[in-house]
N, C-alpha and C. Protein backbone atom coordinates (compact mmCIF):
# COMPACT_ATOMS: atom_id res chain seq x y z
N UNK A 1 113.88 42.01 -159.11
CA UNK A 1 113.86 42.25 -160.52
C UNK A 1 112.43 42.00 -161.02
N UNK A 2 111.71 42.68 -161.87
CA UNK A 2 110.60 42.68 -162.27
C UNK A 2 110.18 42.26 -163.79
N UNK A 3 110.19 41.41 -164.13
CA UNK A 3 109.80 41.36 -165.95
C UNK A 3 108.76 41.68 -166.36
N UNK A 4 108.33 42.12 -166.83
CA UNK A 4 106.76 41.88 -167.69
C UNK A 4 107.16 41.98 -169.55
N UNK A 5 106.36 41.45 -169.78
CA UNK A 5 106.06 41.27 -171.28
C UNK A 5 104.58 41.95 -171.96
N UNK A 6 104.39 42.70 -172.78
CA UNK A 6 103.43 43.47 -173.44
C UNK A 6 103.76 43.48 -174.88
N UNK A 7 102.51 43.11 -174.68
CA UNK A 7 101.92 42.56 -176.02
C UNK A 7 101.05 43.61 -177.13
N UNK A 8 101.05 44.03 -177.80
CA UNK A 8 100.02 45.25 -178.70
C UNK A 8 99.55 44.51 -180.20
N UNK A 9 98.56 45.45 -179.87
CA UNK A 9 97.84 44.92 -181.74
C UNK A 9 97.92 45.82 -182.65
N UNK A 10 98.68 45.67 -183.44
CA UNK A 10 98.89 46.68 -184.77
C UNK A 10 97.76 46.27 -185.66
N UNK A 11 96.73 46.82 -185.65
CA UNK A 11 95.41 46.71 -186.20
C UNK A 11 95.48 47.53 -187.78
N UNK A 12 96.60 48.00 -188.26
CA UNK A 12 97.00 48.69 -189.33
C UNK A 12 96.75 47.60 -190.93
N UNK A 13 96.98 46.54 -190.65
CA UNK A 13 96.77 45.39 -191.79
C UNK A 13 95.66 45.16 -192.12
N UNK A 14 94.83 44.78 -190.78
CA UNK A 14 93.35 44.13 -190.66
C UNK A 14 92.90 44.86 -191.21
N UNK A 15 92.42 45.97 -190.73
CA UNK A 15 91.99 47.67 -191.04
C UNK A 15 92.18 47.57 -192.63
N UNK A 16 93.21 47.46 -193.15
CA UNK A 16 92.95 47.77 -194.77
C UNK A 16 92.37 46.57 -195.40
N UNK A 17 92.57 45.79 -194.71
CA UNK A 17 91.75 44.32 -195.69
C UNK A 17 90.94 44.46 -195.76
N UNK A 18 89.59 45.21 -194.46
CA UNK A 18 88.44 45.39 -194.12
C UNK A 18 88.10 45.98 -195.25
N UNK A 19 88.80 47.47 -195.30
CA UNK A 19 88.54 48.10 -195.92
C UNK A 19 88.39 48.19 -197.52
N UNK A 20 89.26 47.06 -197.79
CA UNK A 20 89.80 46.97 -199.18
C UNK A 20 88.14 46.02 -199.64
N UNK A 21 87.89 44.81 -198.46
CA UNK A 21 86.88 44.02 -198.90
C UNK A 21 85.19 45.23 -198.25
N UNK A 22 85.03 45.63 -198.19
CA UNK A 22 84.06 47.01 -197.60
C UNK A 22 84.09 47.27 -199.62
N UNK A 23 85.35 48.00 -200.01
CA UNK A 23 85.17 48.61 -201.04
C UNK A 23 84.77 47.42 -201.69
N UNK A 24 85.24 46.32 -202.09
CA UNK A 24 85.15 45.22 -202.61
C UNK A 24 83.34 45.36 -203.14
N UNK A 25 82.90 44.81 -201.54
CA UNK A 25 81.24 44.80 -201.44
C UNK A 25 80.57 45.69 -202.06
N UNK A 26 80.80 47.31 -202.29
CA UNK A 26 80.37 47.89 -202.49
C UNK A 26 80.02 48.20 -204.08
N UNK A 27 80.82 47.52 -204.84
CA UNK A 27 80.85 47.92 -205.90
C UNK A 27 81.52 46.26 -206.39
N UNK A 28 80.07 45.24 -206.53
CA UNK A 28 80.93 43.94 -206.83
C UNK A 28 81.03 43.64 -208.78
N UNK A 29 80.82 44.82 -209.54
CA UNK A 29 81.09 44.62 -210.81
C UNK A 29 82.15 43.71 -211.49
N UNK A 30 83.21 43.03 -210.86
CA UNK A 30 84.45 42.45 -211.01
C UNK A 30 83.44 40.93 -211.03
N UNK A 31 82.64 40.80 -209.96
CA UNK A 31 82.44 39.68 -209.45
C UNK A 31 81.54 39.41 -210.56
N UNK A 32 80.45 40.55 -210.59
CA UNK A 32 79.32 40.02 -211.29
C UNK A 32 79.75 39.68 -212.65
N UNK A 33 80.49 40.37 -213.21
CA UNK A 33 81.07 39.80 -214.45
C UNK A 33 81.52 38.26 -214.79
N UNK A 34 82.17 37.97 -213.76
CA UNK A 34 82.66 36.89 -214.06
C UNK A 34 81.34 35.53 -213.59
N UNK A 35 80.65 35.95 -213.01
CA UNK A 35 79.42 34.99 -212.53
C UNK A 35 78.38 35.38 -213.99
N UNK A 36 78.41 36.46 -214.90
CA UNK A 36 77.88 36.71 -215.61
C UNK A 36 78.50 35.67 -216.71
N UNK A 37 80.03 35.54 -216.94
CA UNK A 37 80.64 34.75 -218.07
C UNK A 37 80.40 33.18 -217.39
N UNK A 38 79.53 33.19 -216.55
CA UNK A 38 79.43 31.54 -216.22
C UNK A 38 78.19 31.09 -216.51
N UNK A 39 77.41 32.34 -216.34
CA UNK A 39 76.00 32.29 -216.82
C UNK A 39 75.46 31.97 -218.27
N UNK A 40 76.62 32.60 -219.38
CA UNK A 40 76.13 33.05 -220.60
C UNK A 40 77.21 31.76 -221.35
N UNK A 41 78.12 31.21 -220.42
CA UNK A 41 78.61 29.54 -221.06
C UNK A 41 77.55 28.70 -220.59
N UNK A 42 77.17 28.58 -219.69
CA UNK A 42 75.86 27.67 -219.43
C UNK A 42 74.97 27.53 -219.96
N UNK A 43 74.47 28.78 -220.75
CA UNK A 43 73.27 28.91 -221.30
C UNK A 43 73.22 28.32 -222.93
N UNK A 44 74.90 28.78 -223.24
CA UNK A 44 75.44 28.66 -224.83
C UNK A 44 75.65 26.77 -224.72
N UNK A 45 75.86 26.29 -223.77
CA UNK A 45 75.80 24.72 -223.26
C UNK A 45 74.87 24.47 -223.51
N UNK A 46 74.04 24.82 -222.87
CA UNK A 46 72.15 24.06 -223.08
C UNK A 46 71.93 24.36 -224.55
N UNK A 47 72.26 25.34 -225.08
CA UNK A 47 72.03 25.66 -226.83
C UNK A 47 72.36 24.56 -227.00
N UNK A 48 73.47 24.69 -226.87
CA UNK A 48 74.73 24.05 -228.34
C UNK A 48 74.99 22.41 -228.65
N UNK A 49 74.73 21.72 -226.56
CA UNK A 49 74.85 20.66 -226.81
C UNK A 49 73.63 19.92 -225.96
N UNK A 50 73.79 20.58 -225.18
CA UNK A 50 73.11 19.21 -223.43
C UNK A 50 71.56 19.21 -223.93
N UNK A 51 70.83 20.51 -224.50
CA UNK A 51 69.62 20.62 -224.62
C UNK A 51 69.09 20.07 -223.37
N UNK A 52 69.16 20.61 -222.07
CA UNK A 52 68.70 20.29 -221.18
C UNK A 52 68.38 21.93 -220.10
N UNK A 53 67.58 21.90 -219.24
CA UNK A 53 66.93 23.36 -218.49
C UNK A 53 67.94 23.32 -217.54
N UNK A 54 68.49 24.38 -216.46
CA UNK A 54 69.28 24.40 -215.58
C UNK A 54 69.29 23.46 -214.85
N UNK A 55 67.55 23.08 -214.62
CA UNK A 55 67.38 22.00 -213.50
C UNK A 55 67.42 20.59 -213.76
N UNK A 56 67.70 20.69 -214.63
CA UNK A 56 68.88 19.33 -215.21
C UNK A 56 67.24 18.62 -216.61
N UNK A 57 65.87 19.29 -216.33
CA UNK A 57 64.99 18.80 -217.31
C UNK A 57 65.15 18.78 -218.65
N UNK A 58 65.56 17.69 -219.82
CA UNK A 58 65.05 17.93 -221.04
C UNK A 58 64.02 18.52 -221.59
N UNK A 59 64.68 19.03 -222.36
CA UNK A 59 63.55 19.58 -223.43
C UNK A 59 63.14 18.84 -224.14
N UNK A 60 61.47 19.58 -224.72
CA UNK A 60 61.07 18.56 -226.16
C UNK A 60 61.77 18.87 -227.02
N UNK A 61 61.78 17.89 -227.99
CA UNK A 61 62.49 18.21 -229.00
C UNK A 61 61.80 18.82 -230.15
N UNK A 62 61.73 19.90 -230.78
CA UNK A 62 61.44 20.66 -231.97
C UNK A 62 61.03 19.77 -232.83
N UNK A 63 59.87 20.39 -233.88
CA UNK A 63 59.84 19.40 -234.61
C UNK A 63 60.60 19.61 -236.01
N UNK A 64 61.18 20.80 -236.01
CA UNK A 64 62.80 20.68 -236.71
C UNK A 64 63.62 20.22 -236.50
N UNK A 65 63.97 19.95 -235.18
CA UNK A 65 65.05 18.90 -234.75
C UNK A 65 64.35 17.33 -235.46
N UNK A 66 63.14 17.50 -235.15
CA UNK A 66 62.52 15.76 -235.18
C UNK A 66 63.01 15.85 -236.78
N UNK A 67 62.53 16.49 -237.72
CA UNK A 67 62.77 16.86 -238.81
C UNK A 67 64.31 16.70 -239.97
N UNK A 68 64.82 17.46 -238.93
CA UNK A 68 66.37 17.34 -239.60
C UNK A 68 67.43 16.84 -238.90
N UNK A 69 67.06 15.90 -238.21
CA UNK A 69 67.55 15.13 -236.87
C UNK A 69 69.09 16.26 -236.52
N UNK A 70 68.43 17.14 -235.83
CA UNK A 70 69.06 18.26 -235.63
C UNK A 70 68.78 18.48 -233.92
N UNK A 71 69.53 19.54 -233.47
CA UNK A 71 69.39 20.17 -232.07
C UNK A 71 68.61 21.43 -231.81
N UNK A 72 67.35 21.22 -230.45
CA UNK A 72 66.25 21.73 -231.02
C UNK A 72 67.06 23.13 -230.71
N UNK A 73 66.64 24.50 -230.92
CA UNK A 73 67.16 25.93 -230.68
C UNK A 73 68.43 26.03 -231.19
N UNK A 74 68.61 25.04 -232.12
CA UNK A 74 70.10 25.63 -232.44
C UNK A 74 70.29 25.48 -233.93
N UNK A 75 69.05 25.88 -235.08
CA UNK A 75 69.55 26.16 -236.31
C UNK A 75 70.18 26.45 -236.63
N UNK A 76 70.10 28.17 -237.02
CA UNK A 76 71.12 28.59 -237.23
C UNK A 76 72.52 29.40 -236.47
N UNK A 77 71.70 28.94 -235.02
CA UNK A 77 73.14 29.61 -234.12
C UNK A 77 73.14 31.26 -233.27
N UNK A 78 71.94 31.36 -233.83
CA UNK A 78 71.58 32.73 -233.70
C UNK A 78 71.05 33.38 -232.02
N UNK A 79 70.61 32.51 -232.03
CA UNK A 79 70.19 32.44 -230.25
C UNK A 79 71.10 32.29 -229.48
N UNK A 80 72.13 31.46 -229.62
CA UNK A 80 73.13 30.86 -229.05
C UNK A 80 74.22 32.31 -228.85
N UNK A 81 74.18 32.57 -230.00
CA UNK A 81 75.54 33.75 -230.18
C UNK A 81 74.73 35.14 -229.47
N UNK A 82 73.81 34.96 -229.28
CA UNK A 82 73.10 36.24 -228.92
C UNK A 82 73.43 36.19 -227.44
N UNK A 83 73.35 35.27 -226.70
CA UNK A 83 73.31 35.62 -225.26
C UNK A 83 74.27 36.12 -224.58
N UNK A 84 74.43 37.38 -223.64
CA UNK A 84 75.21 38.08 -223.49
C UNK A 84 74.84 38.51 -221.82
N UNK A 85 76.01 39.07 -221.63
CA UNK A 85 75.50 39.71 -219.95
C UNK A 85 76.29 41.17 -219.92
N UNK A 86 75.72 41.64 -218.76
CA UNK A 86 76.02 43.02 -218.38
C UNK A 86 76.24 43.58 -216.53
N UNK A 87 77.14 43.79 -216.55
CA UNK A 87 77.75 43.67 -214.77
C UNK A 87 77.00 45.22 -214.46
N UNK A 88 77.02 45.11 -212.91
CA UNK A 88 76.70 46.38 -212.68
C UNK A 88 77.55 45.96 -210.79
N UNK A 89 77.13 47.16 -210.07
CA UNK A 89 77.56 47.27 -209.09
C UNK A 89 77.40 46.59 -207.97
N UNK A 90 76.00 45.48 -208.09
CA UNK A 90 75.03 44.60 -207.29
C UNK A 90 73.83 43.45 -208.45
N UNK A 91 74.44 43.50 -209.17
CA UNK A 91 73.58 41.89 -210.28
C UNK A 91 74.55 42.21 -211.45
N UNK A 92 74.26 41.14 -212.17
CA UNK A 92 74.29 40.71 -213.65
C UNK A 92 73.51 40.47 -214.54
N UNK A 93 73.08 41.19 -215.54
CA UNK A 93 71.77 40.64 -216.13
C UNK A 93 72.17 39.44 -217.51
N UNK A 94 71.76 38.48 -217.98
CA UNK A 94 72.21 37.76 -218.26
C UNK A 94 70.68 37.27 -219.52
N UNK A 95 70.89 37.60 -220.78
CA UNK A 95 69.88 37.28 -221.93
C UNK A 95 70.12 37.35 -223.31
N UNK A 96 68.93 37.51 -224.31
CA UNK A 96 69.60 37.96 -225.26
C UNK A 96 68.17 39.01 -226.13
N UNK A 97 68.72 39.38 -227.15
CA UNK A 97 67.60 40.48 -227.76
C UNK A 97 67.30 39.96 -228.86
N UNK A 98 67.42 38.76 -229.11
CA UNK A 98 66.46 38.19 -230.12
C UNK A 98 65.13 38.15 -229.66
N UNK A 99 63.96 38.40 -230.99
CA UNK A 99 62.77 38.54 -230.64
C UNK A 99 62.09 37.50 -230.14
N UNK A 100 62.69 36.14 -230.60
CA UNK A 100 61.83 34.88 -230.31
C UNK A 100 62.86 34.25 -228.93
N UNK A 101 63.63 35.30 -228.31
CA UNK A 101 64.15 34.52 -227.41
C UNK A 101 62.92 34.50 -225.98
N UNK A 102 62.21 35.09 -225.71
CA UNK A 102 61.31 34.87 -224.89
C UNK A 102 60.30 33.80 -224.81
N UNK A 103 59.87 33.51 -225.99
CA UNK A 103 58.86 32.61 -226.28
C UNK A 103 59.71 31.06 -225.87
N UNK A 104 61.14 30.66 -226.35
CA UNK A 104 61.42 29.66 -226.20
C UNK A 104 62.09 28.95 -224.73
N UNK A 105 62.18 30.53 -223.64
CA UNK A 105 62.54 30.71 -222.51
C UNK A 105 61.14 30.14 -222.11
N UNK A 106 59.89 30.82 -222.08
CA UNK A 106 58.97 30.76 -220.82
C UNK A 106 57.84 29.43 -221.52
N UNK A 107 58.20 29.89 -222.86
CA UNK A 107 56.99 28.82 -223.92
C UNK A 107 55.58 29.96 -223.15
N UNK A 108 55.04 29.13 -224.33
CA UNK A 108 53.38 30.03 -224.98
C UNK A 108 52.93 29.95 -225.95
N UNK A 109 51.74 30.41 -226.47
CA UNK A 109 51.13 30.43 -227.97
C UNK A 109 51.47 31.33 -228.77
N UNK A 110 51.40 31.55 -229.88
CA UNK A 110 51.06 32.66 -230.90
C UNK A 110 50.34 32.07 -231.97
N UNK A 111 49.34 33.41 -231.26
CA UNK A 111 48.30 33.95 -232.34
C UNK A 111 48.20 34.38 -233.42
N UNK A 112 47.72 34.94 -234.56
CA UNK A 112 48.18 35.85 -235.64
C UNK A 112 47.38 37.11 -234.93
N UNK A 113 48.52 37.94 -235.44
CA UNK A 113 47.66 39.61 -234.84
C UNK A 113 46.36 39.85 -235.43
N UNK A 114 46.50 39.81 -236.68
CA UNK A 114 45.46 40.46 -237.87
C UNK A 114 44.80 39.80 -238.30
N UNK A 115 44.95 38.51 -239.34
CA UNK A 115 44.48 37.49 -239.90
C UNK A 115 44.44 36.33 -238.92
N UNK A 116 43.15 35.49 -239.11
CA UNK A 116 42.91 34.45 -238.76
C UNK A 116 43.65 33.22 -238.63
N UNK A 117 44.56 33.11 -239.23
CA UNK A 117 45.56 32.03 -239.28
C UNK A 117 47.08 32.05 -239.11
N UNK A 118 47.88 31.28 -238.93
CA UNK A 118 49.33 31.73 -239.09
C UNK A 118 49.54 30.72 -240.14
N UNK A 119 50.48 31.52 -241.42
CA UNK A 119 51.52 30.02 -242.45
C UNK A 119 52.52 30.07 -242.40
N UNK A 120 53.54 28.99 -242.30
CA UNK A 120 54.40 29.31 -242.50
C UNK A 120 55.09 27.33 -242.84
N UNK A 121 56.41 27.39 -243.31
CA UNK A 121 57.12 26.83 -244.05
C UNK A 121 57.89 25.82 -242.83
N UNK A 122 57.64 24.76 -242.86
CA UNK A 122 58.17 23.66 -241.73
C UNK A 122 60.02 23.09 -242.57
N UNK A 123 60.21 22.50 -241.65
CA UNK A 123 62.01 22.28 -242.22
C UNK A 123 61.78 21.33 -243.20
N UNK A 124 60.75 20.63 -243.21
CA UNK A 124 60.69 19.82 -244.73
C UNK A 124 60.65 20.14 -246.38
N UNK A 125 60.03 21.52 -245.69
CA UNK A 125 59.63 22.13 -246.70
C UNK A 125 57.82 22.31 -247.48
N UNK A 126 57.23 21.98 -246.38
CA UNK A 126 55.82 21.91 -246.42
C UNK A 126 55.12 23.04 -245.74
N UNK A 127 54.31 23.57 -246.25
CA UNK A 127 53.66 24.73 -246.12
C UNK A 127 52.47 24.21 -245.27
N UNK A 128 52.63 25.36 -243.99
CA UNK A 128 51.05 24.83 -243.04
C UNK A 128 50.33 25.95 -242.58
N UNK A 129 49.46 26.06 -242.65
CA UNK A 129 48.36 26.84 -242.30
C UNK A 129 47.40 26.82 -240.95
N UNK A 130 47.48 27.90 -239.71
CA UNK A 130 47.41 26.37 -238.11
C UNK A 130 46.93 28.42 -237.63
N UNK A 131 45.74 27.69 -236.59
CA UNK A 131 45.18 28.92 -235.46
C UNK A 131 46.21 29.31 -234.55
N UNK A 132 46.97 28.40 -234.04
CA UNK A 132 48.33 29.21 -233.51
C UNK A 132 48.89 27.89 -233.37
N UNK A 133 50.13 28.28 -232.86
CA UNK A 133 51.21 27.34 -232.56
C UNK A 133 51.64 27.39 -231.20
N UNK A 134 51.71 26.85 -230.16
CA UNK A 134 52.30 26.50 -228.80
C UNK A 134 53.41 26.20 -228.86
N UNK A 135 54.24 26.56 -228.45
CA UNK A 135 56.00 26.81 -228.34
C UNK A 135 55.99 25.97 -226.80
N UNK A 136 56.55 24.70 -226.54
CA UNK A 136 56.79 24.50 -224.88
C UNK A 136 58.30 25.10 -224.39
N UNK A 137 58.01 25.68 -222.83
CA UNK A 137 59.01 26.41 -222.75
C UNK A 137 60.30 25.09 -222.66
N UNK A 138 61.47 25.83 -222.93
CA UNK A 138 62.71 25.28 -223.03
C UNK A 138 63.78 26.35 -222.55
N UNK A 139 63.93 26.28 -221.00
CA UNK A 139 64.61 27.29 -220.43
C UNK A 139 65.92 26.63 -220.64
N UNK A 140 66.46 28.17 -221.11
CA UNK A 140 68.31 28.05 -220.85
C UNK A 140 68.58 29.22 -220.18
N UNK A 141 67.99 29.93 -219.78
CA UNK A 141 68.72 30.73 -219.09
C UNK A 141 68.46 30.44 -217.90
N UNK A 142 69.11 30.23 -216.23
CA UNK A 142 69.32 30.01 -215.25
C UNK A 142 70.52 29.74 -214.92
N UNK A 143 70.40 29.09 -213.59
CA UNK A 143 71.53 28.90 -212.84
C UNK A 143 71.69 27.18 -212.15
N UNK A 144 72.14 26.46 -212.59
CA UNK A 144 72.06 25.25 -212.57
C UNK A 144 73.09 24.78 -211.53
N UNK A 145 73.21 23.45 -210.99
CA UNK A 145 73.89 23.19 -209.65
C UNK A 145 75.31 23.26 -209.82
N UNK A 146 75.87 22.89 -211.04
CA UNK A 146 77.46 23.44 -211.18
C UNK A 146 77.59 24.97 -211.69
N UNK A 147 76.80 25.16 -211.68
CA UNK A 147 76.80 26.93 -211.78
C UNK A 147 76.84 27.13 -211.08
N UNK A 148 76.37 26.91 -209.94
CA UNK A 148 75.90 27.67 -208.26
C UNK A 148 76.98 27.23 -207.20
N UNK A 149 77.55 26.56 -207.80
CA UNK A 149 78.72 26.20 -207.41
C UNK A 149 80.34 26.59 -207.58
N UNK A 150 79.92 27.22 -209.10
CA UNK A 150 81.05 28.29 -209.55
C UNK A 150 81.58 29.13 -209.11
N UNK A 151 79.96 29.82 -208.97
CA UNK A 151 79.24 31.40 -208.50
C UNK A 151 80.22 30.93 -206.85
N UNK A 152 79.97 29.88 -206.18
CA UNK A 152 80.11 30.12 -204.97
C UNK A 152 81.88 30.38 -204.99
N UNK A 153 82.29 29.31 -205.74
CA UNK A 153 83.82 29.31 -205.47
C UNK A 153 84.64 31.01 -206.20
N UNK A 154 84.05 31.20 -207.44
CA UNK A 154 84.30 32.80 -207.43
C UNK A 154 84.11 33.77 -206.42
N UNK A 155 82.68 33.78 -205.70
CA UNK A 155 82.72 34.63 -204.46
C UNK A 155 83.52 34.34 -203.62
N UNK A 156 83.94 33.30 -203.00
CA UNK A 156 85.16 33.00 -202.18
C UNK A 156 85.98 33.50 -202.84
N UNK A 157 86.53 32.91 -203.63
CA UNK A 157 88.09 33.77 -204.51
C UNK A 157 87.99 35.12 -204.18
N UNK A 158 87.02 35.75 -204.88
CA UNK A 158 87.43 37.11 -205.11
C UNK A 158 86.92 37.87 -203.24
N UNK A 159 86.32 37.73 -202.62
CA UNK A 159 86.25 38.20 -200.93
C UNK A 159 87.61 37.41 -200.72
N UNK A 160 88.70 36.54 -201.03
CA UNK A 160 89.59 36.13 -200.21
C UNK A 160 90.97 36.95 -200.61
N UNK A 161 90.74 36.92 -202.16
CA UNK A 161 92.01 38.21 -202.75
C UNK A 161 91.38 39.54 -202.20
N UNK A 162 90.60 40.14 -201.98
CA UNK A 162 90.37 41.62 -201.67
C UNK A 162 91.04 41.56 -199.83
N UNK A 163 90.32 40.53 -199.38
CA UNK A 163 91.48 40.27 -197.63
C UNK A 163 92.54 40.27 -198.21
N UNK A 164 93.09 39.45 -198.80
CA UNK A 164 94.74 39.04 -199.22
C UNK A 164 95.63 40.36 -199.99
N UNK A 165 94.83 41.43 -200.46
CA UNK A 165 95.75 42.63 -200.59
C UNK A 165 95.18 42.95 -202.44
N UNK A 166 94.49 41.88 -202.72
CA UNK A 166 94.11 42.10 -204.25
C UNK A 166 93.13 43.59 -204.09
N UNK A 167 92.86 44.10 -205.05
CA UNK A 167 92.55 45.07 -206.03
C UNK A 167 91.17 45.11 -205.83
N UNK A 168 89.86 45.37 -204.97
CA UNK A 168 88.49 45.28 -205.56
C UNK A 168 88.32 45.47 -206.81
């Protein structure tokens, strides 16, 4: 009497997971979005409360904040509400289109274009007259160590539902 036992691989499952996470890769807009909504709470964080840079550095404090014992970049809210993101197929772009949002990202001077001086109206209410003003930078936009940590556990999630039968 002879037995044997045979064994086969129905490679039919694997094959679509591959495939499902293949499409996944290809088009990670799902992902970037949501690494984008982690980006643009982080950033609305450093506004609103921590006043601190991704890399965990304080900022100086404004001398409107010093002023109206207030939080520096967050007068009237405007910066804060501005920051926004946008997914695409391979990044997230993550900023905002206020005009003075650059200056308080990288810091720098301003000059006056035309006239010799800049004036303008301090939170006290005192009028000053100054060759330029130096802005120190006060980054909020980045990616900070519980961010990067988010980012990581979302990319796991979402590569583990696209294996598991989820939806790219």
């Amino acid at each position: 009497m002879v037995v044997t036992l045979t064994v086969s691989f129905d490679d039919v499952a694997p094959r679509a997971a591959l495939a499902r996470a293949d499409a996944g890769a290809r088009d990670l807009t799902p992902l970037m979005d949501q690494i984008g909504t982690v980006l643009v709470n982080g950033a609305v964080e450093r506004i609103g409360q921590t006043n601190v840079a991704p890399d965990g550095t304080p900022w100086p404090k404004s001398l409107r904040a010093q002023l109206e014992d207030g939080v520096t970049l967050h007068d009237s809210g405007q910066l804060m509400r501005s920051i926004t993101e946008e997914a695409a197929p391979n990044q997230v772009t993550v900023g905002s289109n206020m005009i003075y949002a650059g200056i308080h990202q990288t810091g720098g001077t301003i000059v006056p274009r035309e006239k010799g001086a800049l004036t303008f109206t301090l939170a006290n209410g005192e009028t000053v007259t100054v060759g330029s003003v130096t802005i120190p930078a006060r980054p909020y936009l980045g990616i900070s160590e519980g961010e990067q940590a988010d980012i990581e556990d979302l990319s796991v999630a979402y590569f583990t539902g696209l294996l598991d039968g989820g939806a790219p």
